[in-house]
Every structure is written in structure tokens, then in C-alpha cells.
N, C-alpha and C. Protein backbone atom coordinates (compact mmCIF):
# COMPACT_ATOMS: atom_id res chain seq x y z
N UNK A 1 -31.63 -19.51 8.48
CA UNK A 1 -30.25 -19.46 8.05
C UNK A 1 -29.76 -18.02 8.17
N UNK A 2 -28.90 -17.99 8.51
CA UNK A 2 -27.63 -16.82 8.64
C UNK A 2 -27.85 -15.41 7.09
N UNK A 3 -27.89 -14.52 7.48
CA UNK A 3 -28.41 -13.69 6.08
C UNK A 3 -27.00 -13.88 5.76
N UNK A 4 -25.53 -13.71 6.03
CA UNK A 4 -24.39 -14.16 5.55
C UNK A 4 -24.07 -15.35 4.92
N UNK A 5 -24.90 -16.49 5.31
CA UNK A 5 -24.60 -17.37 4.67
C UNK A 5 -25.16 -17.55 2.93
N UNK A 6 -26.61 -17.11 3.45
CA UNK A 6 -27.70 -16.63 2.31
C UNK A 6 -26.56 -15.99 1.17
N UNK A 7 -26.24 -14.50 1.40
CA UNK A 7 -25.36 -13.90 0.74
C UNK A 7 -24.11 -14.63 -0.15
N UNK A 8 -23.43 -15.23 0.66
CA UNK A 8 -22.72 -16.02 0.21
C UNK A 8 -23.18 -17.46 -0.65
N UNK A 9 -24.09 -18.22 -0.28
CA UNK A 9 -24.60 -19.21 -1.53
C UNK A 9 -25.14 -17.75 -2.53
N UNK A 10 -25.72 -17.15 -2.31
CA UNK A 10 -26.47 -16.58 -3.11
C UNK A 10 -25.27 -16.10 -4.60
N UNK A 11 -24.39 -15.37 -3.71
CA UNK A 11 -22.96 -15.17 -4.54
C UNK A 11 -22.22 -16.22 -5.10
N UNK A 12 -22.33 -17.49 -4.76
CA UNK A 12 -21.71 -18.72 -5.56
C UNK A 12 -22.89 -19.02 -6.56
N UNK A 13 -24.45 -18.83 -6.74
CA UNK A 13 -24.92 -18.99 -7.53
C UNK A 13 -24.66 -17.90 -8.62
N UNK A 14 -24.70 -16.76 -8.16
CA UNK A 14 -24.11 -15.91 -8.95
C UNK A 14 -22.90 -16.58 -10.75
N UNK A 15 -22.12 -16.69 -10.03
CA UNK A 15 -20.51 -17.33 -10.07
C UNK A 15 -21.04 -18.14 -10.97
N UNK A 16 -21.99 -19.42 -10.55
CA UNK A 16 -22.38 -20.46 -11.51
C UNK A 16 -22.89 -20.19 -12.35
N UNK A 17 -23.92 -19.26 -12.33
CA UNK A 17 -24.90 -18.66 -13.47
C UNK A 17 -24.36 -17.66 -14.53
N UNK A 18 -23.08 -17.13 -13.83
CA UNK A 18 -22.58 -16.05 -14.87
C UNK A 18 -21.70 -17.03 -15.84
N UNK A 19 -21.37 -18.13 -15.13
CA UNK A 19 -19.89 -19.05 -15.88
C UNK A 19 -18.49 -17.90 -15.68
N UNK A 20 -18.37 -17.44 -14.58
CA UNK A 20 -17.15 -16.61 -14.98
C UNK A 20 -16.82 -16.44 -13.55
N UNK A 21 -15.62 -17.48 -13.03
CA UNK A 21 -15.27 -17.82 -11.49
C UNK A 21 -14.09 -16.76 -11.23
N UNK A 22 -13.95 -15.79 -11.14
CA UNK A 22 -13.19 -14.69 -10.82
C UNK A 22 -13.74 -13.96 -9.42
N UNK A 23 -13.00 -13.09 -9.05
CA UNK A 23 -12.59 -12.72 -7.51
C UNK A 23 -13.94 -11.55 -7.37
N UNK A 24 -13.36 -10.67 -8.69
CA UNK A 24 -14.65 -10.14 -9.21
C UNK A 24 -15.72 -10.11 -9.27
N UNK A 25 -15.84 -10.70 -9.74
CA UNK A 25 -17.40 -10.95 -9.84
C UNK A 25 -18.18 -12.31 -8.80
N UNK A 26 -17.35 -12.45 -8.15
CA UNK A 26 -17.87 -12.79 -6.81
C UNK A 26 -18.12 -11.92 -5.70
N UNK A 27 -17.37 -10.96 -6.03
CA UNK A 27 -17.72 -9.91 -4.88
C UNK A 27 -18.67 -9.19 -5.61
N UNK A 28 -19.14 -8.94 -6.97
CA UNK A 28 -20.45 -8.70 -7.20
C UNK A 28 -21.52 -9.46 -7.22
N UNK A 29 -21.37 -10.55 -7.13
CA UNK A 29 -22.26 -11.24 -6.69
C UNK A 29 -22.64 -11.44 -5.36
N UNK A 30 -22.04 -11.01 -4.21
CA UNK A 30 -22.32 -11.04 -3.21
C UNK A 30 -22.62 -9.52 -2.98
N UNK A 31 -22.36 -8.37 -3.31
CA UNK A 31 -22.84 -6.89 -3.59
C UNK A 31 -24.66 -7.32 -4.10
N UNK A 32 -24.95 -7.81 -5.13
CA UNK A 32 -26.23 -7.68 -5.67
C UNK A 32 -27.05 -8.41 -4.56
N UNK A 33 -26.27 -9.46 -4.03
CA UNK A 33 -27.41 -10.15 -2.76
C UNK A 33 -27.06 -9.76 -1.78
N UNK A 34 -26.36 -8.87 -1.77
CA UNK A 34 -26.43 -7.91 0.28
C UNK A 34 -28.00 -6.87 -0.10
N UNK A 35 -27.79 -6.23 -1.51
CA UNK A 35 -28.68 -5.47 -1.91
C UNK A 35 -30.13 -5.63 -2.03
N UNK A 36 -30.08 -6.96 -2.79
CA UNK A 36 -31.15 -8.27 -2.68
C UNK A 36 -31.81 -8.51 -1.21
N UNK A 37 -31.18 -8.72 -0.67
CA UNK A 37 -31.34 -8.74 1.23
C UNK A 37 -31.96 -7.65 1.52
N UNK A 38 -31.32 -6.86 0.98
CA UNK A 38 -31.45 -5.67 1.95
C UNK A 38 -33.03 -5.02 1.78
N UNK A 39 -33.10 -5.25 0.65
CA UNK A 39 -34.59 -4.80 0.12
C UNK A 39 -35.73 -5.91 1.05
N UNK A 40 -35.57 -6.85 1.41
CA UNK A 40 -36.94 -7.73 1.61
C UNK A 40 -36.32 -8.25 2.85
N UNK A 41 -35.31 -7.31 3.48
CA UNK A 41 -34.88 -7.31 5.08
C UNK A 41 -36.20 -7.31 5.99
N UNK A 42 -37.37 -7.15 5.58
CA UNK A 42 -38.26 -7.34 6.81
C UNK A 42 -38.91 -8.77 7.02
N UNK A 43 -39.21 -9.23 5.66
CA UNK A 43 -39.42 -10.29 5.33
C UNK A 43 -38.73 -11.59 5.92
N UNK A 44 -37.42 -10.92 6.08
CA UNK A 44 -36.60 -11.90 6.70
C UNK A 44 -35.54 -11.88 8.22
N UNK A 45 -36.48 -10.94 8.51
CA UNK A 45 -35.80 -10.90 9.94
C UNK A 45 -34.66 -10.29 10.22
N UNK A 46 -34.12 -9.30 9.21
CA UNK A 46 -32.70 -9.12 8.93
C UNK A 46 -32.35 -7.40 9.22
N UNK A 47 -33.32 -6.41 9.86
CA UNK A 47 -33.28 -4.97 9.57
C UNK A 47 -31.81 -4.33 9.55
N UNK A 48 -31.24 -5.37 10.14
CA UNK A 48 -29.88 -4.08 10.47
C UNK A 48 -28.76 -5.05 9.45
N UNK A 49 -29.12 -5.47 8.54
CA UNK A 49 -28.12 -6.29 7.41
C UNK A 49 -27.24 -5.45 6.95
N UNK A 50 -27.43 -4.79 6.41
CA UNK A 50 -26.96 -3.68 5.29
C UNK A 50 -25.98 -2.88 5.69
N UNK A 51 -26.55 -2.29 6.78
CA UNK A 51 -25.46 -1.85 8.15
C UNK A 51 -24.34 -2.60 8.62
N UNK A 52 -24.60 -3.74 8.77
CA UNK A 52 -23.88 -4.52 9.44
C UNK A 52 -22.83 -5.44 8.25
N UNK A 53 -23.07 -4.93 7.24
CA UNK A 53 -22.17 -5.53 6.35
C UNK A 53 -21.14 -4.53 6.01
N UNK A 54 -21.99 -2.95 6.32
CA UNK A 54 -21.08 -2.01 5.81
C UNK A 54 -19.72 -1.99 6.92
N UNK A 55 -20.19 -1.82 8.12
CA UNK A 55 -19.58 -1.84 9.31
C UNK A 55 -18.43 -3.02 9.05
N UNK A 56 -18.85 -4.39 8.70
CA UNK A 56 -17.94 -5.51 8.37
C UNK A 56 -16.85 -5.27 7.31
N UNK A 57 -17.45 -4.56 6.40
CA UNK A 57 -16.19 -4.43 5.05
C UNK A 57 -15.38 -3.26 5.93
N UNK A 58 -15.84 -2.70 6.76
CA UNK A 58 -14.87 -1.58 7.62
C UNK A 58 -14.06 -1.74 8.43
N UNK A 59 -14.36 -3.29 9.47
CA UNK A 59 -13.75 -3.88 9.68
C UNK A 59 -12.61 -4.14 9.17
N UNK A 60 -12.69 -4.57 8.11
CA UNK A 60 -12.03 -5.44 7.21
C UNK A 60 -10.75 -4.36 6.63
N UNK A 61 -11.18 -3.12 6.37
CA UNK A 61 -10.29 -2.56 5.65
C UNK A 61 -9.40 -1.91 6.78
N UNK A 62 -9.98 -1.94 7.85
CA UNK A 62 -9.04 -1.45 9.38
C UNK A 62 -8.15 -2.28 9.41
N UNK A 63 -8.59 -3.43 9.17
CA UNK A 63 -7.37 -4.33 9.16
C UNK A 63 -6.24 -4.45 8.25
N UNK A 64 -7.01 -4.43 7.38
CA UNK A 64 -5.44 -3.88 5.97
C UNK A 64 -4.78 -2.95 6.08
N UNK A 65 -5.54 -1.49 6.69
CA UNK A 65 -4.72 -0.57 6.96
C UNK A 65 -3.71 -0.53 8.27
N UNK A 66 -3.89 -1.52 8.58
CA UNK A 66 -3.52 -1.57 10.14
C UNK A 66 -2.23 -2.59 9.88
N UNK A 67 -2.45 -3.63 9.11
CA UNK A 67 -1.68 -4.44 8.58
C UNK A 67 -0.27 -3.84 7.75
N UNK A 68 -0.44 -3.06 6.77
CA UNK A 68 0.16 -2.25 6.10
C UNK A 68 0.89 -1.46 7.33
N UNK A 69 0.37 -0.75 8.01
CA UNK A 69 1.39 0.61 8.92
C UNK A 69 2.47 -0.38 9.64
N UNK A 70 1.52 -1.14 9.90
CA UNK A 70 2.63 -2.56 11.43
C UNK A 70 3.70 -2.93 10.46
N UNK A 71 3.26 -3.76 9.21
CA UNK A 71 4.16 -4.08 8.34
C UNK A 71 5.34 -3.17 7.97
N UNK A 72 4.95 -2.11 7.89
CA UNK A 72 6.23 -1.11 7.74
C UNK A 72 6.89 -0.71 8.60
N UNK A 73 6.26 -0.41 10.20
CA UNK A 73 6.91 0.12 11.26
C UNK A 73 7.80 -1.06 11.48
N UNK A 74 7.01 -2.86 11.51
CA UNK A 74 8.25 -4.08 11.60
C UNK A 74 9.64 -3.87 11.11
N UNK A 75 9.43 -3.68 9.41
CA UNK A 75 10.46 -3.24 8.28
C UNK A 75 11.30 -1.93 9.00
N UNK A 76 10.80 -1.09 9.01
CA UNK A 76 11.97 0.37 9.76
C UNK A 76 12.88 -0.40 10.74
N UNK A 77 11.75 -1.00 11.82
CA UNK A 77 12.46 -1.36 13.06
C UNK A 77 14.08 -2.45 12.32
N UNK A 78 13.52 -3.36 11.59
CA UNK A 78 14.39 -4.46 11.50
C UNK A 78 15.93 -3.75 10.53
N UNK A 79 15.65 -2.62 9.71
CA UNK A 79 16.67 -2.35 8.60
C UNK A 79 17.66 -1.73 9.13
N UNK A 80 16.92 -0.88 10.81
CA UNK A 80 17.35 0.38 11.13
C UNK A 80 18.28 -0.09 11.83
N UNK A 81 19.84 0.59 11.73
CA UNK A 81 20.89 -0.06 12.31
C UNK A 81 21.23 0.05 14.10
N UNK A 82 20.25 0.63 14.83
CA UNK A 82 20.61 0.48 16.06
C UNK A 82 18.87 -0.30 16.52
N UNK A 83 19.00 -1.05 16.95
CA UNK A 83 17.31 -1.82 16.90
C UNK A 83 17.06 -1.59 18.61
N UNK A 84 16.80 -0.73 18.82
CA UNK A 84 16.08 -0.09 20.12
C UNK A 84 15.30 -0.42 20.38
N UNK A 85 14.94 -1.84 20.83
CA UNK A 85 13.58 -2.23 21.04
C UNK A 85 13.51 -2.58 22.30
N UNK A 86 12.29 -2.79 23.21
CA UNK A 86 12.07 -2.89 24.10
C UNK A 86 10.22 -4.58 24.13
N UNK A 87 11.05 -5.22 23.46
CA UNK A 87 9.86 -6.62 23.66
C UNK A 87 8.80 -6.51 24.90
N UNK A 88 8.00 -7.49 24.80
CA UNK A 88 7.13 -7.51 26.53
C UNK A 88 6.07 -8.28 25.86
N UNK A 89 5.53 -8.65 27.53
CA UNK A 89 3.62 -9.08 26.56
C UNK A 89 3.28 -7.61 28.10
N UNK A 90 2.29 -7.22 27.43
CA UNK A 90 1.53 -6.33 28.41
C UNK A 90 0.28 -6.84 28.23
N UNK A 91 -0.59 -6.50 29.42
CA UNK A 91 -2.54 -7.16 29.76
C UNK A 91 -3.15 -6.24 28.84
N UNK A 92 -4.48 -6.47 28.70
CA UNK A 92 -4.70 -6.00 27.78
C UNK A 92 -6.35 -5.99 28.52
N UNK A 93 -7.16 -4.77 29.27
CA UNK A 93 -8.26 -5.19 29.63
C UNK A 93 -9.35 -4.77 28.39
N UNK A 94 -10.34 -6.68 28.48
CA UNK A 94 -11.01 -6.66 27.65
C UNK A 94 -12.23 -5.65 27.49
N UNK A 95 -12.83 -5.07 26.63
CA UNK A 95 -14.27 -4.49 26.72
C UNK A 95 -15.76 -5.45 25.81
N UNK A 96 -14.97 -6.00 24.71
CA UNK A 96 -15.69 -6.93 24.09
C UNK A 96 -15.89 -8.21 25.12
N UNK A 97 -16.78 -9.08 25.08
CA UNK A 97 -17.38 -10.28 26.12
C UNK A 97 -17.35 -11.62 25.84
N UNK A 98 -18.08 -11.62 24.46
CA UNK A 98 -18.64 -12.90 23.72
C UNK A 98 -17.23 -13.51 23.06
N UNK A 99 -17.06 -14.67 23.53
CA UNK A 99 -15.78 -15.36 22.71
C UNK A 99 -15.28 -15.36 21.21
N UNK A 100 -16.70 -15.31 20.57
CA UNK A 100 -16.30 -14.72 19.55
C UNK A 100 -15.42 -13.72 19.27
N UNK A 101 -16.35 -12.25 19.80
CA UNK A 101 -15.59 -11.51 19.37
C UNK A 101 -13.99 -11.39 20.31
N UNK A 102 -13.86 -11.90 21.26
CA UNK A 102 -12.53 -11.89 21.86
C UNK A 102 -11.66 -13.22 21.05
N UNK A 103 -12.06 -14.15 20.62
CA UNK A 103 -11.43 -14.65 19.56
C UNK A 103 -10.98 -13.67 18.30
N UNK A 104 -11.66 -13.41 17.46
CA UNK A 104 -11.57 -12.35 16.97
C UNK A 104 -10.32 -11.36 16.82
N UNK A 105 -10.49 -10.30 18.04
CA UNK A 105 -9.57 -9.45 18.58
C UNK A 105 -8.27 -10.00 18.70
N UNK A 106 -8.18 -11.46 19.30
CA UNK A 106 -7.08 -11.71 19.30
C UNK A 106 -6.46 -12.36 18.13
N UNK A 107 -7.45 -12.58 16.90
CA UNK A 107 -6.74 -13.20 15.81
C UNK A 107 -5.67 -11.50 15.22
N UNK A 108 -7.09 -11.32 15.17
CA UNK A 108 -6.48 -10.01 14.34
C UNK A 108 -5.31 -9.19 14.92
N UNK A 109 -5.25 -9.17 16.11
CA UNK A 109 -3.91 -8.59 16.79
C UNK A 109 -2.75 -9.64 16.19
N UNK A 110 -3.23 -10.85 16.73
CA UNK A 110 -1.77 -12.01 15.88
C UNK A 110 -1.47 -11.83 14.56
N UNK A 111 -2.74 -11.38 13.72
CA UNK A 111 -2.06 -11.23 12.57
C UNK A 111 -1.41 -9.74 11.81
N UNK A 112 -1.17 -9.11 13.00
CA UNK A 112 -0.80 -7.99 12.90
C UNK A 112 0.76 -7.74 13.11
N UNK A 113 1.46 -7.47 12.32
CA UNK A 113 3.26 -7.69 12.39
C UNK A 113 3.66 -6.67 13.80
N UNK A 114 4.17 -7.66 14.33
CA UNK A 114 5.08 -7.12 15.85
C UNK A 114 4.15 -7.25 16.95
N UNK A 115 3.02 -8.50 16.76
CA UNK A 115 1.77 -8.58 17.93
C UNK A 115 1.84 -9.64 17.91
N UNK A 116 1.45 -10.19 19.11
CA UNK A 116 1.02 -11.49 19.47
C UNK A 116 0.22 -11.94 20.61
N UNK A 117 -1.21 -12.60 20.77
CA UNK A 117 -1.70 -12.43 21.22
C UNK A 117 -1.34 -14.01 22.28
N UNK A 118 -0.98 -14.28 23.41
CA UNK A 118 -0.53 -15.11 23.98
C UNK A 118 -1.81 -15.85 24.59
N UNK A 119 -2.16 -15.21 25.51
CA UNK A 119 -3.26 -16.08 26.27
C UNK A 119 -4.11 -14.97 26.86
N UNK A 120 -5.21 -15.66 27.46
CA UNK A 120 -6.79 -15.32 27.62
C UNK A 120 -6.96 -14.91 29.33
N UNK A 121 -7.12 -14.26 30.15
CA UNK A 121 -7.40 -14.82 31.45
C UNK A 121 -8.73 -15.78 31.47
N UNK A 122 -8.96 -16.55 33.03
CA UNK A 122 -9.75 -17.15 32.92
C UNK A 122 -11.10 -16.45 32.96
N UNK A 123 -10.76 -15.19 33.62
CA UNK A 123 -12.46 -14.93 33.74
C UNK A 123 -12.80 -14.01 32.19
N UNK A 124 -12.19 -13.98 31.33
CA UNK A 124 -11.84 -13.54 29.45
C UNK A 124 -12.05 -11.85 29.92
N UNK A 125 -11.36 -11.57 30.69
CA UNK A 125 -11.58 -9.92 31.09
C UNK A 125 -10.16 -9.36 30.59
N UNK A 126 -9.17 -10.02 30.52
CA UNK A 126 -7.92 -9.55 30.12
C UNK A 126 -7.01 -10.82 29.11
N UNK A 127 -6.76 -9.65 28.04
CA UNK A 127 -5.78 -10.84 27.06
C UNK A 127 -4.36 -10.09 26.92
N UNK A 128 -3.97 -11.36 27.10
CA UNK A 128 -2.47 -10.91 27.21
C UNK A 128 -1.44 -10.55 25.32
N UNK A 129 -0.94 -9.71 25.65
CA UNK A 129 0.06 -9.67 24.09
C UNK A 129 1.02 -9.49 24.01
N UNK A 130 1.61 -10.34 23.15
CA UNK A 130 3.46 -9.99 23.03
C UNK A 130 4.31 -8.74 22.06
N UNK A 131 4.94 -7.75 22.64
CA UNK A 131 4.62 -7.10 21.38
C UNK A 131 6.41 -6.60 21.30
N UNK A 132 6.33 -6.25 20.08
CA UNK A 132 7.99 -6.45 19.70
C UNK A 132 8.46 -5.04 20.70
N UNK A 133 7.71 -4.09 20.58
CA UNK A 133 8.29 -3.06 21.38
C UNK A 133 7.31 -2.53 22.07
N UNK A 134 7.42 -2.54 23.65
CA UNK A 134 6.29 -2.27 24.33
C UNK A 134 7.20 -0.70 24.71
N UNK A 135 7.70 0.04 24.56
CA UNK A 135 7.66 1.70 24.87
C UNK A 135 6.75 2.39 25.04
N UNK A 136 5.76 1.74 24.76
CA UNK A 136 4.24 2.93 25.08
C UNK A 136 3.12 2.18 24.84
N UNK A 137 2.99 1.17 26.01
CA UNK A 137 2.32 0.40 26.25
C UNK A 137 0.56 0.58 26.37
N UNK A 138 0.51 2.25 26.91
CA UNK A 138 -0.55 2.88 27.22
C UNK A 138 -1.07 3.25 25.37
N UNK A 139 -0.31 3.48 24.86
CA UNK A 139 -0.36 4.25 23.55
C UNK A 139 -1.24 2.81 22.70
N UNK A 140 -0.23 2.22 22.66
CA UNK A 140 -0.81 0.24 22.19
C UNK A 140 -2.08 -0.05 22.57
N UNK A 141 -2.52 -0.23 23.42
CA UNK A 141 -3.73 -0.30 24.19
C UNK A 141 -4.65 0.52 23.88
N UNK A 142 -4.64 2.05 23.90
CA UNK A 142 -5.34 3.03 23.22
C UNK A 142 -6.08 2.40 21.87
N UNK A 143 -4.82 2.48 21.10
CA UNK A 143 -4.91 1.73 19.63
C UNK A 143 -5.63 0.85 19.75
N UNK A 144 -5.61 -0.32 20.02
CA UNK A 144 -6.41 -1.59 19.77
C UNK A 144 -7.78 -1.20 20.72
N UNK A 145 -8.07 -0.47 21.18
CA UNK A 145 -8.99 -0.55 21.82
C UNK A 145 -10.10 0.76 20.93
N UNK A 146 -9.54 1.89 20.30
CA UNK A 146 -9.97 2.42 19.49
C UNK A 146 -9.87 2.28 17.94
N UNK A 147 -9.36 0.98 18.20
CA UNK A 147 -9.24 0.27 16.33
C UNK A 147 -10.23 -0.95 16.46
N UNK A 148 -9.33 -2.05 16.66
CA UNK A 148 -10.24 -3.39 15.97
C UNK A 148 -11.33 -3.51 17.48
N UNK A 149 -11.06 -3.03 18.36
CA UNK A 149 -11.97 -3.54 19.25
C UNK A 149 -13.57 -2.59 19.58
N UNK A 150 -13.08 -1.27 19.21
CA UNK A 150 -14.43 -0.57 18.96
C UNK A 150 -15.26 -1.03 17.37
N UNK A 151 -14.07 -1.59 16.32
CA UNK A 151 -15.06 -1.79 14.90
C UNK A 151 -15.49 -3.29 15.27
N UNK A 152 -15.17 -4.11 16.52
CA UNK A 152 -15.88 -5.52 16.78
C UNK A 152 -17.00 -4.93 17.07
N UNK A 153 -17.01 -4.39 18.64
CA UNK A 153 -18.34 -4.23 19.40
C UNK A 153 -19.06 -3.63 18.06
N UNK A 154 -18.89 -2.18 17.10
CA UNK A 154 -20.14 -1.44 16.07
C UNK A 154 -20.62 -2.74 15.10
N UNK A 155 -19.61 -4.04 14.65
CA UNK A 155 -20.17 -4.74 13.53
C UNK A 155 -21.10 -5.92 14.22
N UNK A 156 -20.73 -6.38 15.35
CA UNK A 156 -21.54 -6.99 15.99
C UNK A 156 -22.03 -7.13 17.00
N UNK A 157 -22.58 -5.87 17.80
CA UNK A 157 -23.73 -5.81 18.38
C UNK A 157 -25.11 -6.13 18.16
């Protein structure tokens, strides 16, 4: 079984055993069994767990922060009384491989305000995106390629 999945029952037993179903203390309960893991990681096949969870919550917070800036640059764009925008989908060449993580990439771009991730080529080497203002298309690309797509390839390699 999946050391994530482990983690996670392990953290709903948590939850059951404490009697106290809060957000909280589910995420300490899943803290004490990454830790739990992490200690008897040989035992279980798991060496690079610990790492790879840290890397994941990093993930994770790239995305909030990333979420937050888009969310506001959307807001400027929409309040600001001359709306200078310039729409488009521009290609987008892939570096990640595994469908996963190009699933992935493209969720997280969709759920990113003023992105949209349209379609896939067939050979998954280029994904296409819609983006509210493509003016610096090169700049966009930069970004996602030194944001969510370098913290894919470090969390799951």
C-alpha cells in the first residue's frame, strides 16, 4: 500500500481515537504518521517519504501563493477602468512526461484565476492555455515552468 494512503488511514484513526473530528487535528494526525513513517521508512520501502511529503506541502503552498497573486492581478485587471487586455491560448512545451503529472500541471494552471488549460497535444509534449492576457507570453511560460512544473518534477520523481 501507498505510504500516503497508510498516512492518511493512519490520520483518520487518529481522528477516531482522539473523538475530536476537526481540520486540526487531522492534520496532526497525519503529521505524527508522516513522522511514524518516517522512522521505520526502511522497513517499509519508503526512504525518500519524508522528503517527499515536505516537497508536497510545498507544492501545495505554491499553489496558494500563486492562487492569491493571480486572484488579485484578475481583481486589478477587472476594477481597472481601461481593461487592456490582450486574451490568447499560447503552447506551452511540456518538460514533465507521466500523465499524471501533466494532468496535474494542467489542473493547477485551470485553477489558477486568468488560466486555462485547453487541450493536450497528441504526442503530451505541448499543452495548450488560455490566458486572459497573453502580453508576455515568454514571461508566463517562464513562470509555470519555474513554479508548479519544476515543484511537480522535485515532489515526484
Amino acid at each position: 500500500m501507498n505510504l500516503y494512503a497508510i498516512a492518511v488511514v493512519m490520520a483518520v484513526i487518529w481522528v477516531a481515537v482522539t473523538g475530536s473530528l476537526t481540520i486540526h487535528n487531522l492534520l496532526f494526525g497525519f503529521l505524527l504518521s508522516t513522522l511514524a513513517l518516517g522512522l521505520i521508512r526502511e522497513q517499509v520501502d519508503g526512504a525518500g517519504y519524508v522528503t517527499r511529503t515536505i516537497r508536497f506541502i510545498s507544492l501545495v503552498w505554491l499553489f496558494l501563493v500563486e492562487l492569491a497573486k493571480s486572484a488579485w492581478k484578475v481583481a486589478a485587471m477587472v476594477i481597472s477602468p481601461n481593461m487592456n487586455l490582450q486574451p490568447g491560448i499560447f503552447a506551452y512545451p511540456l518538460t514533465v512526461q507521466r500523465d499524471f503529472e501533466i494532468t496535474l500541471l494542467a489542473n493547477l494552471i485551470t485553477l489558477t484565476p486568468g488560466t486555462l488549460s485547453v487541450d493536450v497535444s497528441e504526442d503530451r509534449k505541448i499543452l495548450y492555455v488560455h490566458a486572459v492576457d497573453c502580453s508576455d507570453v515568454e514571461g508566463t511560460i517562464r513562470d509555470i515552468r519555474e513554479g508548479f512544473e519544476r515543484k511537480i518534477m522535485e515532489t515526484f520523481e
